[in-house]
Protein backbone atom coordinates (compact mmCIF):
# COMPACT_ATOMS: atom_id res chain seq x y z
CA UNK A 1 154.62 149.70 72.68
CA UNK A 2 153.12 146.64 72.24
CA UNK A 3 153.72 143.45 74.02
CA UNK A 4 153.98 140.22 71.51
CA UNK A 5 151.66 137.64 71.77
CA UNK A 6 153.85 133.77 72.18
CA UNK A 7 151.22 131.95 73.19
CA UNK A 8 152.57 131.35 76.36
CA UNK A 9 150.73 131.98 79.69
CA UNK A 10 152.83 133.84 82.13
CA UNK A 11 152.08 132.34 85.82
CA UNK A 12 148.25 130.33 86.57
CA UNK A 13 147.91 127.08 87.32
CA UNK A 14 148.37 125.23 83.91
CA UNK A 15 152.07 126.27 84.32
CA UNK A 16 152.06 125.35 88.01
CA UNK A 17 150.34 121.76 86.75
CA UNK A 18 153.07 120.94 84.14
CA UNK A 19 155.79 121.88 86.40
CA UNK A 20 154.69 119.76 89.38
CA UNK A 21 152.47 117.17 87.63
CA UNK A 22 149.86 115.35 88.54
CA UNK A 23 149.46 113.80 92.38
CA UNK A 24 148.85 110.30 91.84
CA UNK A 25 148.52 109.62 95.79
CA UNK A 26 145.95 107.85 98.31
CA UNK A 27 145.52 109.51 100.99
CA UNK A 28 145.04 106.65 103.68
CA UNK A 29 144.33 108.58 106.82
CA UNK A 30 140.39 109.04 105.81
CA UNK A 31 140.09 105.20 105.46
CA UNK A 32 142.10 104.42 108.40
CA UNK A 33 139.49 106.20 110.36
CA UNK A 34 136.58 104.65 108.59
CA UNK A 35 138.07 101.41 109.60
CA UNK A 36 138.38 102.10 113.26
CA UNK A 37 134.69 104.03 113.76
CA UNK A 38 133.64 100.85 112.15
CA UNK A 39 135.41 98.23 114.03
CA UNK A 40 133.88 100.25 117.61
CA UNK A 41 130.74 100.55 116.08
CA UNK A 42 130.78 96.06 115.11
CA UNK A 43 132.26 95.37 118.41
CA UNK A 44 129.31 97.40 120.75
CA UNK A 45 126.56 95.94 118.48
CA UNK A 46 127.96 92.28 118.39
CA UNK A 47 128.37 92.98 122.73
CA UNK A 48 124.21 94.03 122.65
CA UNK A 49 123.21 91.54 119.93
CA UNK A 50 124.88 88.18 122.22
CA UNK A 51 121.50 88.16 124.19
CA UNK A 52 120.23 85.37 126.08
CA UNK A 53 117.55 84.18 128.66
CA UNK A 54 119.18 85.08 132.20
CA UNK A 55 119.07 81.82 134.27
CA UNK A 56 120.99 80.27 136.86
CA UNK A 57 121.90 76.68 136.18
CA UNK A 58 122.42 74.73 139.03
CA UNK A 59 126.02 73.45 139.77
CA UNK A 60 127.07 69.57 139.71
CA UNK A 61 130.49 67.51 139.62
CA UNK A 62 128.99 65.93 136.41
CA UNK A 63 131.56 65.43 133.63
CA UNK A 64 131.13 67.81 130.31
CA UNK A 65 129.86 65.87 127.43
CA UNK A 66 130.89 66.78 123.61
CA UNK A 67 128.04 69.30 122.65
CA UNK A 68 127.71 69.41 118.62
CA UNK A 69 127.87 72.84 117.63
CA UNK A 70 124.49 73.65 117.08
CA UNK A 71 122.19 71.77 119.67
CA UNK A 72 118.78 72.02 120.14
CA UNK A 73 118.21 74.12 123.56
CA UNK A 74 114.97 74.19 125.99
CA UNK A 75 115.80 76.74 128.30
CA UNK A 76 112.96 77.31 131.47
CA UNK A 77 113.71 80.44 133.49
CA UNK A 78 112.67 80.80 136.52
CA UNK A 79 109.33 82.22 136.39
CA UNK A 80 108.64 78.94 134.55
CA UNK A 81 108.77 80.37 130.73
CA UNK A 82 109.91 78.04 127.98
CA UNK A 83 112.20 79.23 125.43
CA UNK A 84 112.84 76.84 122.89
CA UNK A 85 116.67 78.02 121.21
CA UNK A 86 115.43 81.96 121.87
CA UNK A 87 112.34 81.84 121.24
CA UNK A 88 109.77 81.93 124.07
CA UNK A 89 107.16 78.98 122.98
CA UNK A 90 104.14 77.66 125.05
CA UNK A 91 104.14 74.33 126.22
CA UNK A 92 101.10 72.82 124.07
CA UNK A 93 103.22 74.28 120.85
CA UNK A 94 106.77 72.53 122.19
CA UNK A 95 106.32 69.09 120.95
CA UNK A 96 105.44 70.46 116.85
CA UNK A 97 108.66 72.94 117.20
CA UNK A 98 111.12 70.41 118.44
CA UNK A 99 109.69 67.99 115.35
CA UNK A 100 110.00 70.63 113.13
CA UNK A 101 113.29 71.71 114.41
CA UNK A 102 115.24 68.16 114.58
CA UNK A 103 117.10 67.72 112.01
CA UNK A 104 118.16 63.89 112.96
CA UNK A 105 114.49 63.08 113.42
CA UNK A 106 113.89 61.66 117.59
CA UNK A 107 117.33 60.58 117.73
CA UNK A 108 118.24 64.46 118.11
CA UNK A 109 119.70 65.36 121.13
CA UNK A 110 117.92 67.79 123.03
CA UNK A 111 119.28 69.77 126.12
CA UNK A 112 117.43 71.02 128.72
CA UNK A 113 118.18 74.38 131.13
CA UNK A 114 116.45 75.64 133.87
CA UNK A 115 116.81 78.34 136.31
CA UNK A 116 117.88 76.52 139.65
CA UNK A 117 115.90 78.78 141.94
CA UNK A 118 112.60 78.01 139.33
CA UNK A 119 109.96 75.64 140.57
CA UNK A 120 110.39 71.82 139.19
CA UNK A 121 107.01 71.53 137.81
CA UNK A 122 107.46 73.22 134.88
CA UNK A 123 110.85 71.08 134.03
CA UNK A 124 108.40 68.05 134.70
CA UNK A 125 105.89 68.82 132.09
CA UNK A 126 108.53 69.82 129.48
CA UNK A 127 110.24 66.56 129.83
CA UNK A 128 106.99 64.58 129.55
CA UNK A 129 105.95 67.16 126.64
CA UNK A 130 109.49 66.04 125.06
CA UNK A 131 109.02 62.04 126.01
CA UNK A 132 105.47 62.02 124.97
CA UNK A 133 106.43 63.64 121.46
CA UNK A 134 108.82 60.63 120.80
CA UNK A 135 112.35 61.83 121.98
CA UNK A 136 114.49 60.33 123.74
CA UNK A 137 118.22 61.56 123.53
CA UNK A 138 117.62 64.28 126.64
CA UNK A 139 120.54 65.77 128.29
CA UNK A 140 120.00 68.48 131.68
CA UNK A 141 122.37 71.16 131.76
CA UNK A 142 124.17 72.25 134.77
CA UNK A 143 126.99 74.50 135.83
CA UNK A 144 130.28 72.73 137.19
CA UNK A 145 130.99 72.89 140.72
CA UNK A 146 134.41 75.63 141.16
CA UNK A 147 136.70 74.12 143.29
């Protein structure tokens, strides 16, 4: 006996295939996951990459002036290092930065931090560093007093 060939394939997957067709989904879940590892992984580095010099500013009842959003900051910690923005400069080099750096020429306004347990000196010699370099728009930052 012998079985007639029709060109048909009994069972396998082409049959399987035609009958179901082709899945045309997106799986979402793998993404979804993506997306959250990512969003942890952004949210501890922008947490270790918001780094600053440590300082404590000393606290007045001064009013808050309107800061513009990208001032020019001397900050003077208290071992009586000068950072100018985040960059630790020396003092002979301070005056050719902030020139460099001022955008509105010597009517830029400059802001000034220092450590309130530091020793006054330095803040003395930065200011006259600042003065004698031809700026005059100075500002010291403090903390406000909590009541």
């Amino acid at each position: 006996m012998a079985m007639a060939n029709t060109g048909r394939k009994v069972g396998g997957a082409r049959s399987r295939r035609s009958r179901h067709g082709l899945n045309a989904e997106i799986n979402v879940t793998p993404l979804v996951d993506v997306m959250l590892v990512l969003m942890l992984v952004f949210m501890i580095s922008a947490s270790v990459l918001a780094v600053g010099i440590n300082i404590d500013l000393p606290k007045t009842t001064a009013d808050s002036l309107t800061i513009k959003p990208d001032p020019i900051n001397i900050t003077i910690d208290k071992e009586g290092k000068i950072f100018l923005q985040d960059e630790e400069v020396i003092l002979e080099d301070l005056a050719s930065k902030l020139i460099a750096l001022a955008g509105e020429g010597y009517k830029e306004r400059i802001y000034v931090r220092g450590d309130e347990n530091g020793n006054v000196g330095p803040y003395l010699k930065v200011m006259a560093s600042i003065n004698a370099a031809g700026f005059t728009n100075i500002g010291l930052v403090t903390d406000p007093v909590t009541k």
